[in-house]
N, C-alpha and C. Protein backbone atom coordinates (compact mmCIF):
# COMPACT_ATOMS: atom_id res chain seq x y z
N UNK A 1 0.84 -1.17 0.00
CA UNK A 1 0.00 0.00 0.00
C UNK A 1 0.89 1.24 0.00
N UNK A 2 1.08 2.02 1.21
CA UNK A 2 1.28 2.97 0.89
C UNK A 2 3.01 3.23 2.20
N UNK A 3 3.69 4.15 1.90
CA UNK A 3 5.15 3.75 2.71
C UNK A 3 4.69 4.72 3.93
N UNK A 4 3.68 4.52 4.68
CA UNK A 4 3.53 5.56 5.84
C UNK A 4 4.14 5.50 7.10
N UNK A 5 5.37 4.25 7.24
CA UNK A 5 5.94 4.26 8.19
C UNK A 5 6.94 5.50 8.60
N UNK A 6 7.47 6.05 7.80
CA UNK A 6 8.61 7.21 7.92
C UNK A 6 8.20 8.87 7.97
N UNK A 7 6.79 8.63 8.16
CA UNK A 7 6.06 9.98 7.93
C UNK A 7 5.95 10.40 9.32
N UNK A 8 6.21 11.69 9.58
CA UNK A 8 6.18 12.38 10.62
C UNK A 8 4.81 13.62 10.93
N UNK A 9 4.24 13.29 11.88
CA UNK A 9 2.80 14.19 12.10
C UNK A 9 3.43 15.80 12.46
N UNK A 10 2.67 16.74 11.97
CA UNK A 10 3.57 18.02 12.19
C UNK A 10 2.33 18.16 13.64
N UNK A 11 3.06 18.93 14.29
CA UNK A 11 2.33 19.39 16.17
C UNK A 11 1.56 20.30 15.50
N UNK A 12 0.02 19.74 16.39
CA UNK A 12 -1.01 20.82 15.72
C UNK A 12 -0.89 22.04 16.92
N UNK A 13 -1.18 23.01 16.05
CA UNK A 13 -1.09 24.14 17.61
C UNK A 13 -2.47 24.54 18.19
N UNK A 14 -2.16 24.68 19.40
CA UNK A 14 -3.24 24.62 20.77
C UNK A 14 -4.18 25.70 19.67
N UNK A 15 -5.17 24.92 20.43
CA UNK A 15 -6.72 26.08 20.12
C UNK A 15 -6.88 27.16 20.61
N UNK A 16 -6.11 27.52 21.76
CA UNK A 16 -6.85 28.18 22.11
C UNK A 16 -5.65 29.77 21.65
N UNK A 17 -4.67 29.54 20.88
CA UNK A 17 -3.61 30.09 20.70
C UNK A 17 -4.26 30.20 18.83
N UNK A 18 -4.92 29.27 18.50
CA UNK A 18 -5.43 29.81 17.41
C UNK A 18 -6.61 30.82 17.75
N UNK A 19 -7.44 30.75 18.50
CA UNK A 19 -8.64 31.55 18.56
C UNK A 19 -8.20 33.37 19.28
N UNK A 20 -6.71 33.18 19.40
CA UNK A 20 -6.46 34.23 19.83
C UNK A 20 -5.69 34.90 18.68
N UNK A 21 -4.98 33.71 17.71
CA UNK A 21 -4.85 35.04 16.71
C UNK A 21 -5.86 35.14 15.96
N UNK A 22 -6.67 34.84 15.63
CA UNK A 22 -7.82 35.09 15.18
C UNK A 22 -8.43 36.66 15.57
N UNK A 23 -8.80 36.66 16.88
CA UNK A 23 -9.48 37.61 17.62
C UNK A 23 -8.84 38.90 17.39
N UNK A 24 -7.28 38.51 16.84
CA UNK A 24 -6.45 39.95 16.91
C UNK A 24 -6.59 40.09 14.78
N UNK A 25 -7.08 39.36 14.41
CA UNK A 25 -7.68 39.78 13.18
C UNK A 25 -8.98 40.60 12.86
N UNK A 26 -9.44 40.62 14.14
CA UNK A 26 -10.44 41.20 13.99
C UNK A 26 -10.97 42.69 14.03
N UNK A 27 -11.86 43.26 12.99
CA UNK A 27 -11.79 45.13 13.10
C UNK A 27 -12.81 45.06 13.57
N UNK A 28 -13.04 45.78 15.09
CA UNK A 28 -14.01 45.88 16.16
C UNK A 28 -14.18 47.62 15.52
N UNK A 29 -16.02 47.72 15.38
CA UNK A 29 -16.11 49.07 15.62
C UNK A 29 -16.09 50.39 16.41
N UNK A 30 -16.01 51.27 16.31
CA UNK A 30 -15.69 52.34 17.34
C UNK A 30 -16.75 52.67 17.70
N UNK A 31 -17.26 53.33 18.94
CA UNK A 31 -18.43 53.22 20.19
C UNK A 31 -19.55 54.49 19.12
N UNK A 32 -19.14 55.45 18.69
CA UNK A 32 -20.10 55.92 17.31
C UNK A 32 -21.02 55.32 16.45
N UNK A 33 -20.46 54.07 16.22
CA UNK A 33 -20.86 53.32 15.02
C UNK A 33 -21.96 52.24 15.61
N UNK A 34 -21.54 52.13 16.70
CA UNK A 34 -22.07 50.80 17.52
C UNK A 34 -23.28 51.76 18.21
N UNK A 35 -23.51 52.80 18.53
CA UNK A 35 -24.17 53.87 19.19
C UNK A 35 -25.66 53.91 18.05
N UNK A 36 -25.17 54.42 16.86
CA UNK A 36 -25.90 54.33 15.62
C UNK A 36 -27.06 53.24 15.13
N UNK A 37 -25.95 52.08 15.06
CA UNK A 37 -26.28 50.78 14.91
C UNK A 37 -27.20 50.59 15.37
N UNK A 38 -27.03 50.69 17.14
CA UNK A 38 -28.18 50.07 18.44
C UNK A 38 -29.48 51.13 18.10
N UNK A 39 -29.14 52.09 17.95
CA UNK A 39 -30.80 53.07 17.82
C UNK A 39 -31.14 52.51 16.74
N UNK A 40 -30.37 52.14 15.42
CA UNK A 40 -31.43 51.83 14.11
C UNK A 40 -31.57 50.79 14.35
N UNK A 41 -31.19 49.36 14.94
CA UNK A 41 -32.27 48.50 15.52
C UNK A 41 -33.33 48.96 16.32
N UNK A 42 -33.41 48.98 17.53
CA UNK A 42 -34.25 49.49 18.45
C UNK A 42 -35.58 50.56 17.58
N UNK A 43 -35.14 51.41 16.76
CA UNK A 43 -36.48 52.26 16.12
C UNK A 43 -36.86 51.31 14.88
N UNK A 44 -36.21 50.27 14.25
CA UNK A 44 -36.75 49.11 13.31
C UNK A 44 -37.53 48.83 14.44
N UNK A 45 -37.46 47.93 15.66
CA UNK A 45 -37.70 47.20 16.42
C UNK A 45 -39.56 47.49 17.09
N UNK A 46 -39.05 48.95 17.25
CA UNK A 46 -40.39 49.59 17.15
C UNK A 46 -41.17 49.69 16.56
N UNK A 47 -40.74 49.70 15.23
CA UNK A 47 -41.96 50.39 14.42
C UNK A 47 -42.63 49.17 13.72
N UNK A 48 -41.85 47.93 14.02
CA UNK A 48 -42.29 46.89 12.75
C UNK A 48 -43.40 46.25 14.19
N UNK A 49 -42.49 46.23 15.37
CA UNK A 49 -43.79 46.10 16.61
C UNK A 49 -45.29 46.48 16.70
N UNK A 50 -45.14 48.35 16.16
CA UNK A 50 -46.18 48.79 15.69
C UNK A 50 -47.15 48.29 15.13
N UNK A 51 -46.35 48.14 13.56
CA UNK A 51 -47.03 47.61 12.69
C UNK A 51 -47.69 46.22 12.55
N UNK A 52 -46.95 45.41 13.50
CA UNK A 52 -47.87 43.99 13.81
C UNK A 52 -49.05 44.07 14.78
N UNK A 53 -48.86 45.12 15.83
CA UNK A 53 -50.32 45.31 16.57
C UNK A 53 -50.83 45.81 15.84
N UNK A 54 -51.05 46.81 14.96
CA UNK A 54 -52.09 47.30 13.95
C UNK A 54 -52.75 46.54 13.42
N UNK A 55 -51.54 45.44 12.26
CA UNK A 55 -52.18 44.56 11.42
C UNK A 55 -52.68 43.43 12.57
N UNK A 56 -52.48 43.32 13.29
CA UNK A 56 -53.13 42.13 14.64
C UNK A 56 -54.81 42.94 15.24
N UNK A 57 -54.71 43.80 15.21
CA UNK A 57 -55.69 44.72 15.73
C UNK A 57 -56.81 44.25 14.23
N UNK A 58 -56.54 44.77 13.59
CA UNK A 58 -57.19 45.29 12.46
C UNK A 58 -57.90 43.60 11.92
N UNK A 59 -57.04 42.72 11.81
CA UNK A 59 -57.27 41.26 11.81
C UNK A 59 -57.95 40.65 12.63
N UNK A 60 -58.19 40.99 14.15
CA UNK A 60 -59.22 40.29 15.29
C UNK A 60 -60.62 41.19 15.05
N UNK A 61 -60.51 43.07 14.71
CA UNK A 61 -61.77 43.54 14.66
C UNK A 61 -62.16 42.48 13.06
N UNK A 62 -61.66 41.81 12.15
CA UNK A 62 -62.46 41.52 10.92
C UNK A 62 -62.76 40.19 11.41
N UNK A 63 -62.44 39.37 12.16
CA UNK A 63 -62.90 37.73 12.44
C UNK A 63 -63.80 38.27 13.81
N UNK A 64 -63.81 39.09 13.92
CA UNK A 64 -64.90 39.60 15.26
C UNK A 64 -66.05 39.92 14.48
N UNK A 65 -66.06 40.86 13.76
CA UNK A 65 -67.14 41.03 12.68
C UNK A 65 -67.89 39.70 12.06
N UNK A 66 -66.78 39.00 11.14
CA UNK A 66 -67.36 37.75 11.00
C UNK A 66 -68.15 37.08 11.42
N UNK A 67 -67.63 37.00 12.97
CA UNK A 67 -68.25 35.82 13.74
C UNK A 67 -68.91 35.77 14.24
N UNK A 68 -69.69 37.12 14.48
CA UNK A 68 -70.74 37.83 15.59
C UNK A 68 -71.97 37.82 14.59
């Protein structure tokens, strides 16, 4: 088969020494951006909230109608 007796395994390196250079690859945003970010979730968050009690509202008064 095959000559795998003379083959040498190379040392895998620790995990946790990979996940740290990793982490230093990483471009973290500056507290501005992240500031921004969090309000334009939060006012999405709101308004689409809104908009499901409306359309939820508006959907129980028409099967109320219906059913009465």
């Amino acid at each position: 088969m095959g000559d795998s007796k003379n083959t040498e395994k190379t040392p895998k390196p620790s995990f946790w020494k990979g996940v740290k250079a990793e982490f230093k690859k990483i471009s973290w945003p500056d507290r501005t951006k992240i500031f921004k970010q969090s309000v334009a979730v939060i006012c999405i968050s709101l308004v689409l909230g809104f908009i499901i009690t409306l359309l939820d509202t508006i959907l129980q008064y028409g099967v109320n109608l219906l059913t009465m």
